[in-house]
C-alpha atoms as a PDB file:
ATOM      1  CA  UNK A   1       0.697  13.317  -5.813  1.00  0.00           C
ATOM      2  CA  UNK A   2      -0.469  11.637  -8.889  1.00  0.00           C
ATOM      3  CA  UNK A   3      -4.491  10.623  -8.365  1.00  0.00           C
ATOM      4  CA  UNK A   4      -3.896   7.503 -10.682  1.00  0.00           C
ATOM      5  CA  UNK A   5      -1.104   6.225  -8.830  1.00  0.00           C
ATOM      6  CA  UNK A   6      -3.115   6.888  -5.541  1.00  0.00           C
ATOM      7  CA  UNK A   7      -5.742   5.132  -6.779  1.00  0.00           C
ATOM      8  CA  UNK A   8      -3.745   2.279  -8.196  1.00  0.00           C
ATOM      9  CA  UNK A   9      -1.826   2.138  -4.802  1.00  0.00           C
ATOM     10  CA  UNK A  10      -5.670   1.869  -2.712  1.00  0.00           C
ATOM     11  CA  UNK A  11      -6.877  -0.588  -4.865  1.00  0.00           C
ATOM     12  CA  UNK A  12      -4.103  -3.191  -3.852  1.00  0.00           C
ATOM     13  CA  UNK A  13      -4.204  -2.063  -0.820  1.00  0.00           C
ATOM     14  CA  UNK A  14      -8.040  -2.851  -0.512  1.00  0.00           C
ATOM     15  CA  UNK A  15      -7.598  -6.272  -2.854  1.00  0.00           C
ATOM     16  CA  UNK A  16      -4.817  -7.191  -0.281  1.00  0.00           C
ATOM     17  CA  UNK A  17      -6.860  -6.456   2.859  1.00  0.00           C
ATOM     18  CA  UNK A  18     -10.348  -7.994   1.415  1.00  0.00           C
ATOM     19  CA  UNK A  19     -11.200  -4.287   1.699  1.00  0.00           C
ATOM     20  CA  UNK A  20     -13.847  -2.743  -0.216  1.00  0.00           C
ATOM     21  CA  UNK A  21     -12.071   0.271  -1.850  1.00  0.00           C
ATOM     22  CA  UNK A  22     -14.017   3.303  -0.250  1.00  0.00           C
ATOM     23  CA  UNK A  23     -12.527   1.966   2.984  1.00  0.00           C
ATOM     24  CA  UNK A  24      -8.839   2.635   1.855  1.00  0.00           C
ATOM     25  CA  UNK A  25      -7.596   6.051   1.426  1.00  0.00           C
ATOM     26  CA  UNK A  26      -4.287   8.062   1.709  1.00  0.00           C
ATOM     27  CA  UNK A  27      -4.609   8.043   5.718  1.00  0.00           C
ATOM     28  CA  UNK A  28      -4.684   3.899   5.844  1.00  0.00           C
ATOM     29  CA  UNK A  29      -2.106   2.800   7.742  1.00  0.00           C
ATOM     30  CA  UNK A  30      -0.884  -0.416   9.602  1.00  0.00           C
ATOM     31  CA  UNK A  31      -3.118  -1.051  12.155  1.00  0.00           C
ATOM     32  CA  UNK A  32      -5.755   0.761  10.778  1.00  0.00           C
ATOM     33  CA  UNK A  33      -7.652  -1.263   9.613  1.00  0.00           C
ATOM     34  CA  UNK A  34      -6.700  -4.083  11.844  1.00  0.00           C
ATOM     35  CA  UNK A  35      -6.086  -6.228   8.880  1.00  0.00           C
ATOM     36  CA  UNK A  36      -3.137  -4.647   7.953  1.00  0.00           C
ATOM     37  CA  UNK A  37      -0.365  -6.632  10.136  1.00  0.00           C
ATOM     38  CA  UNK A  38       2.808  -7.609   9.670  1.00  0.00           C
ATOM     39  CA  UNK A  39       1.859 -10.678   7.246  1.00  0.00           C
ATOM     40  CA  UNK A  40      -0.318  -7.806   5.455  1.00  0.00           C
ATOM     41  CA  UNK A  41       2.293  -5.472   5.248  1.00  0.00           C
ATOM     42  CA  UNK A  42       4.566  -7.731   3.375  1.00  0.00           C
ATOM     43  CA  UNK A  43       1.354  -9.212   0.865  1.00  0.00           C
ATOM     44  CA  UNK A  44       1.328  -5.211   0.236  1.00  0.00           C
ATOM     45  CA  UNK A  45       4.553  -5.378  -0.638  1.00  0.00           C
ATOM     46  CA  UNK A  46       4.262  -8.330  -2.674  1.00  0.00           C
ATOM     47  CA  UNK A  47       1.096  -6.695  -4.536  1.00  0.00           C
ATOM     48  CA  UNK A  48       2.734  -3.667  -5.404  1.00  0.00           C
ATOM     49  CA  UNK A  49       5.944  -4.862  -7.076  1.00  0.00           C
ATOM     50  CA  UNK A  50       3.564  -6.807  -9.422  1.00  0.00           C
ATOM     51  CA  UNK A  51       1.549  -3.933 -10.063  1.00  0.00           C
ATOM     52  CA  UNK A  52       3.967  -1.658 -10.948  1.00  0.00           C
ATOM     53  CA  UNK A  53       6.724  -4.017 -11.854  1.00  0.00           C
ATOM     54  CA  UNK A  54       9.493  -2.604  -9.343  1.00  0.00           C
ATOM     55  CA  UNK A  55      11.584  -4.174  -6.626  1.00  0.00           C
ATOM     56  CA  UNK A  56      11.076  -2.438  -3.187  1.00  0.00           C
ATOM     57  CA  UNK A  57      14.508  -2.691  -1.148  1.00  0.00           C
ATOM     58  CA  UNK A  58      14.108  -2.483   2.570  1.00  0.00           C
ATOM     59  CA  UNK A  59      14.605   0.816   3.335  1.00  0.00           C
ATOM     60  CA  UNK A  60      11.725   1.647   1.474  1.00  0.00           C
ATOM     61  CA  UNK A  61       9.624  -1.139   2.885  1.00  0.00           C
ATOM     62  CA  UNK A  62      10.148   0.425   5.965  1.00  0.00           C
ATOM     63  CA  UNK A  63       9.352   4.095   5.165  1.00  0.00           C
ATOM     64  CA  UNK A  64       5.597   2.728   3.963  1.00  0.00           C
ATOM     65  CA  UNK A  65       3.660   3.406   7.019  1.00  0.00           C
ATOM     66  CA  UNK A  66       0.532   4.672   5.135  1.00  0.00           C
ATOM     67  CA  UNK A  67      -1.008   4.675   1.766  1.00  0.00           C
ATOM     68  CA  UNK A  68       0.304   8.458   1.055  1.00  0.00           C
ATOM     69  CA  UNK A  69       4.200   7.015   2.406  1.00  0.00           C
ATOM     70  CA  UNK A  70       3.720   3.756  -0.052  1.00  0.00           C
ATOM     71  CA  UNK A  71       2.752   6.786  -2.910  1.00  0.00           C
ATOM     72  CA  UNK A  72       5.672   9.055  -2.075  1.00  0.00           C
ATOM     73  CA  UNK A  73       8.282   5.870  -2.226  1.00  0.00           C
ATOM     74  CA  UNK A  74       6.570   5.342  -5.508  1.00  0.00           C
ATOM     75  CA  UNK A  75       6.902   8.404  -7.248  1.00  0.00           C
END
């Protein structure tokens, strides 16, 4: 697992939640924090296509139950 992309992939995360960024790691999940909710999950989503200029289909929306899931549908 790439650190950068990690790192890239916490930092929206964290921007997303109005985290600060040593509160988001690999283990983050929905739910934890609370934050993350549905409306979260798809703000996420949202964030991470313009970071890394993809197009998520649903399928992989779905599989993103943590940080390290959104990494691994990344790489």
């Amino acid at each position: 697992m790439s650190e950068d992309l990690l790192q890239r992939v916490c930092r929206v995360v964290a921007e997303t939640l109005n985290l600060p960024p040593a509160q988001v790691n690999g283990q983050t999940s929905p739910g934890n924090p609370e934050q993350w909710d549905s409306f979260a999950q798809l703000s996420i989503v949202l964030g991470l296509e313009q970071e890394f200029g993809v197009s998520l289909s649903p399928e992989q929306v779905e599989a993103m139950t943590s940080v390290d899931a959104i990494v691994r549908e990344l790489s």
